[in-house]
C-alpha atoms as a PDB file:
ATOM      1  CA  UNK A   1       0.082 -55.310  33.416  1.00  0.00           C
ATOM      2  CA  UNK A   2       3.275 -56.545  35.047  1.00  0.00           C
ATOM      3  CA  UNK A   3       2.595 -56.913  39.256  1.00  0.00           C
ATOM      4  CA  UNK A   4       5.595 -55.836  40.949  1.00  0.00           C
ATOM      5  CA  UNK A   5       6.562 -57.536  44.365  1.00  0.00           C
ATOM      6  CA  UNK A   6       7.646 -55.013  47.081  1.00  0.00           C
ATOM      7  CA  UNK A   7      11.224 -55.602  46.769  1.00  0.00           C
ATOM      8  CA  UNK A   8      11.501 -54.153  43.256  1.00  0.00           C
ATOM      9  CA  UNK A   9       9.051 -51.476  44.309  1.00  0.00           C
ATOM     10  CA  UNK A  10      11.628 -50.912  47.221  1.00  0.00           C
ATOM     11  CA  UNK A  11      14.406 -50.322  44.433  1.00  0.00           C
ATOM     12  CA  UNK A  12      12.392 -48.616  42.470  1.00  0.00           C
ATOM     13  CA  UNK A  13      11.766 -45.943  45.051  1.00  0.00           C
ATOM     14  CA  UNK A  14      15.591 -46.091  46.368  1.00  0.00           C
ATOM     15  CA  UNK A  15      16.958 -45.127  42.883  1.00  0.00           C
ATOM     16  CA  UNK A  16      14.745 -42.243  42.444  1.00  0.00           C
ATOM     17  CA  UNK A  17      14.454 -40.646  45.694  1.00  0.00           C
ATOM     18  CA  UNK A  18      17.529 -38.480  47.077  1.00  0.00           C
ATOM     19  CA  UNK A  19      19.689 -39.414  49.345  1.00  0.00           C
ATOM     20  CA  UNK A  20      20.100 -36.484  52.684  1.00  0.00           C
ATOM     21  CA  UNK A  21      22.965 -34.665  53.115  1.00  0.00           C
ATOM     22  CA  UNK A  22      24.973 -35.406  56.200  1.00  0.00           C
ATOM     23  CA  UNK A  23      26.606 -32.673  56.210  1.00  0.00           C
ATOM     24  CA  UNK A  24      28.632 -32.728  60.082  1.00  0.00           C
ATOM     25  CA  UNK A  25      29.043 -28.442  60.154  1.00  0.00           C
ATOM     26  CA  UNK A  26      25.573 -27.571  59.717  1.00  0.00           C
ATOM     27  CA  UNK A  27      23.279 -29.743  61.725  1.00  0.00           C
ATOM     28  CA  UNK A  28      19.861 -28.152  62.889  1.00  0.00           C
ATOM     29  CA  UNK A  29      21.617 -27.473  65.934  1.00  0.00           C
ATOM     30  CA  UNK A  30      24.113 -25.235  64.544  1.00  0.00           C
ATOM     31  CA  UNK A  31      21.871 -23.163  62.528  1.00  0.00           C
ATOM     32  CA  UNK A  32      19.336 -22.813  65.458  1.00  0.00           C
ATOM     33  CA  UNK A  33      22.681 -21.064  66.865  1.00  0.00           C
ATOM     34  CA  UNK A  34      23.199 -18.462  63.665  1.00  0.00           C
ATOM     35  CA  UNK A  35      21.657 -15.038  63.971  1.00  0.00           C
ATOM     36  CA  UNK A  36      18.873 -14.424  62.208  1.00  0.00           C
ATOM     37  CA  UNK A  37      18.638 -12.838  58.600  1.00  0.00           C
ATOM     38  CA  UNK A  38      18.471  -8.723  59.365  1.00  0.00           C
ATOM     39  CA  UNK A  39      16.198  -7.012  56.991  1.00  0.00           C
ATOM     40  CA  UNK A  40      18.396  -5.247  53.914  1.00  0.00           C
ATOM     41  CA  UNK A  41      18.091  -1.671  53.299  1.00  0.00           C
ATOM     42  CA  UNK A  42      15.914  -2.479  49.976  1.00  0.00           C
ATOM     43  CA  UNK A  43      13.252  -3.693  51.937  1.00  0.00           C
ATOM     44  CA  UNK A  44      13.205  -1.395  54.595  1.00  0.00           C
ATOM     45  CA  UNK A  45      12.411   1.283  51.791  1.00  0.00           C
ATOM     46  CA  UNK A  46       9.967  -0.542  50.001  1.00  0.00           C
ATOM     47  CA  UNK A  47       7.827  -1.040  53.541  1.00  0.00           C
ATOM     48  CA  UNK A  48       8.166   2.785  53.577  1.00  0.00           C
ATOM     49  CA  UNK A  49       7.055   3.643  50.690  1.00  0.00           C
ATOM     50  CA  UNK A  50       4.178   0.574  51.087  1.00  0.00           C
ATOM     51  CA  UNK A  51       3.013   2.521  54.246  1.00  0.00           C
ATOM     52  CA  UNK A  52       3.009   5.576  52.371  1.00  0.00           C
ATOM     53  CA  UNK A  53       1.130   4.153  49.524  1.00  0.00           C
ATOM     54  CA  UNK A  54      -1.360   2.938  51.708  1.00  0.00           C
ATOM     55  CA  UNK A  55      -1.630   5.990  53.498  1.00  0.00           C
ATOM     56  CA  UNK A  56      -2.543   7.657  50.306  1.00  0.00           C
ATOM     57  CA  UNK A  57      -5.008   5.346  49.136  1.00  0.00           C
ATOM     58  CA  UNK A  58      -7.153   5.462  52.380  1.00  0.00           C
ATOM     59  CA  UNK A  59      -6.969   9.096  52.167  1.00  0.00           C
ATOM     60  CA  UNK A  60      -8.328   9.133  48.524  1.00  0.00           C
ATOM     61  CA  UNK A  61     -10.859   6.737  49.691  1.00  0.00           C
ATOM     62  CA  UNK A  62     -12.285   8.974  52.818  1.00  0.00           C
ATOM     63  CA  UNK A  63     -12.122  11.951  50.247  1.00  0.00           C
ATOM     64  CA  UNK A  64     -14.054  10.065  47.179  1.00  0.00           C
ATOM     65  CA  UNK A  65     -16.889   8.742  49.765  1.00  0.00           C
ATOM     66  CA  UNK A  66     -17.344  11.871  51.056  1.00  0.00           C
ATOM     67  CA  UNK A  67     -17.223  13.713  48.093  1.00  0.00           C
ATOM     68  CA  UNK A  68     -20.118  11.204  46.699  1.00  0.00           C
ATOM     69  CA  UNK A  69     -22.199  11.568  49.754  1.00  0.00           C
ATOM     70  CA  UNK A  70     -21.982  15.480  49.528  1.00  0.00           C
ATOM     71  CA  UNK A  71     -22.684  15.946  45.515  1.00  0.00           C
ATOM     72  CA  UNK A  72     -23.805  12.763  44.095  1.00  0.00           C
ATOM     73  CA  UNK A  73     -22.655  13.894  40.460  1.00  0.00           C
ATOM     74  CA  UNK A  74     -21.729  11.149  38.261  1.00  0.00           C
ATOM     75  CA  UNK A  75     -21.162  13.105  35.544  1.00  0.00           C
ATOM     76  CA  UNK A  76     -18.906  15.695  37.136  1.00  0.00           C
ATOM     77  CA  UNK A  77     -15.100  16.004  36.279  1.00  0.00           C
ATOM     78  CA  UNK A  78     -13.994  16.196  39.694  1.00  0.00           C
ATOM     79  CA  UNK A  79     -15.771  12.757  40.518  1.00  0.00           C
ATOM     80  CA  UNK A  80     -13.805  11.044  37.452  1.00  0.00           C
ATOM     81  CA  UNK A  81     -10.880  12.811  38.736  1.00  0.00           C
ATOM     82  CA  UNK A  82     -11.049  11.783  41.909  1.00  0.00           C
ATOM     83  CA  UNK A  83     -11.877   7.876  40.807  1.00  0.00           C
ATOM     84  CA  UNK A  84      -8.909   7.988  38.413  1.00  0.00           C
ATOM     85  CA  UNK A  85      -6.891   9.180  41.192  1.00  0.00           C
ATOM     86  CA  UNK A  86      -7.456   6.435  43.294  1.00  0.00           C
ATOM     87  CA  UNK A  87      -7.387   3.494  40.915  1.00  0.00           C
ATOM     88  CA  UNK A  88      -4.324   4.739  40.089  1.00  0.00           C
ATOM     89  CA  UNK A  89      -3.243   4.855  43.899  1.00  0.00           C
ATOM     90  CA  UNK A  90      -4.990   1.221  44.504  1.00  0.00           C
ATOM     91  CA  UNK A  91      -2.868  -0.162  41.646  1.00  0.00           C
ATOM     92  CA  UNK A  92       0.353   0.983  42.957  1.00  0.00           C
ATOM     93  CA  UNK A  93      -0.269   0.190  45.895  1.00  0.00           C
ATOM     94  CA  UNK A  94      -0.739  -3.366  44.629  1.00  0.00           C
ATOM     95  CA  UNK A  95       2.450  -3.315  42.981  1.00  0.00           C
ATOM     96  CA  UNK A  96       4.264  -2.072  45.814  1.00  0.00           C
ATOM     97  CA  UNK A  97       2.887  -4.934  48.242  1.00  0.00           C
ATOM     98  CA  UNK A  98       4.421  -7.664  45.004  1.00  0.00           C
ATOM     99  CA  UNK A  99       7.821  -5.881  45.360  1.00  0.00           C
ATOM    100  CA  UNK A 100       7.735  -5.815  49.404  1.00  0.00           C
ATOM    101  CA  UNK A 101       6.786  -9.121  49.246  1.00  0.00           C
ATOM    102  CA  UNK A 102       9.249 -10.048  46.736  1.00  0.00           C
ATOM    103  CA  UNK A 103      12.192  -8.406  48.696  1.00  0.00           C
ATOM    104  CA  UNK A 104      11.105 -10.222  52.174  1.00  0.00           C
ATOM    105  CA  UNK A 105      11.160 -13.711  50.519  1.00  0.00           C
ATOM    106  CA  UNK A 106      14.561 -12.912  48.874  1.00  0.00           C
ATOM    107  CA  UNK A 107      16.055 -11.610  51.973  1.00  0.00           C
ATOM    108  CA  UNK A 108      15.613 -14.568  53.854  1.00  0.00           C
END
């Protein structure tokens, strides 16, 4: 294996790292000065309906615990129903956390 002094390890680095923009308009300065990036309509919605979501899913929580501590039926209908119920809530409200998410990080 070849040894390489640090000169040619110098140019080695030079020709594959960028070079910085200079750019003279937008210097940190200058975009310390801009307003800041307003929240768009889409995800003012989606942290609605996130809120909403989430309201549900406690909801279905409180009423599955307290169904199970009242009649501790596992093989009732209304105890699947309930369960269903609120996996179905949990997973949307998964989903709807991705697209909130998803619509902060492309807003700003």
């Amino acid at each position: 294996m070849k040894e390489w002094n640090d000169d040619q390890w110098r140019e080695l680095f030079d020709r594959h790292t960028p070079q910085p923009r200079h750019d003279r308009w937008f210097t940190r300065r200058v975009m310390n000065r801009l307003p800041r990036k307003r929240w768009s309509l889409e995800a003012k919605i989606s942290l609605v309906v996130l809120v909403l979501i989430l309201l549900i899913c406690t909801a279905l929580c409180v009423a599955f615990a307290r169904e199970l501590t009242a009649n501790p039926c596992w093989n009732c209908a209304g105890t699947w129903v309930m369960y269903g119920a609120l996996t179905v809530a949990c997973i949307l409200l998964a989903a709807q956390t991705n697209s909130f998410f998803r619509s902060i990080y492309d807003a700003s």
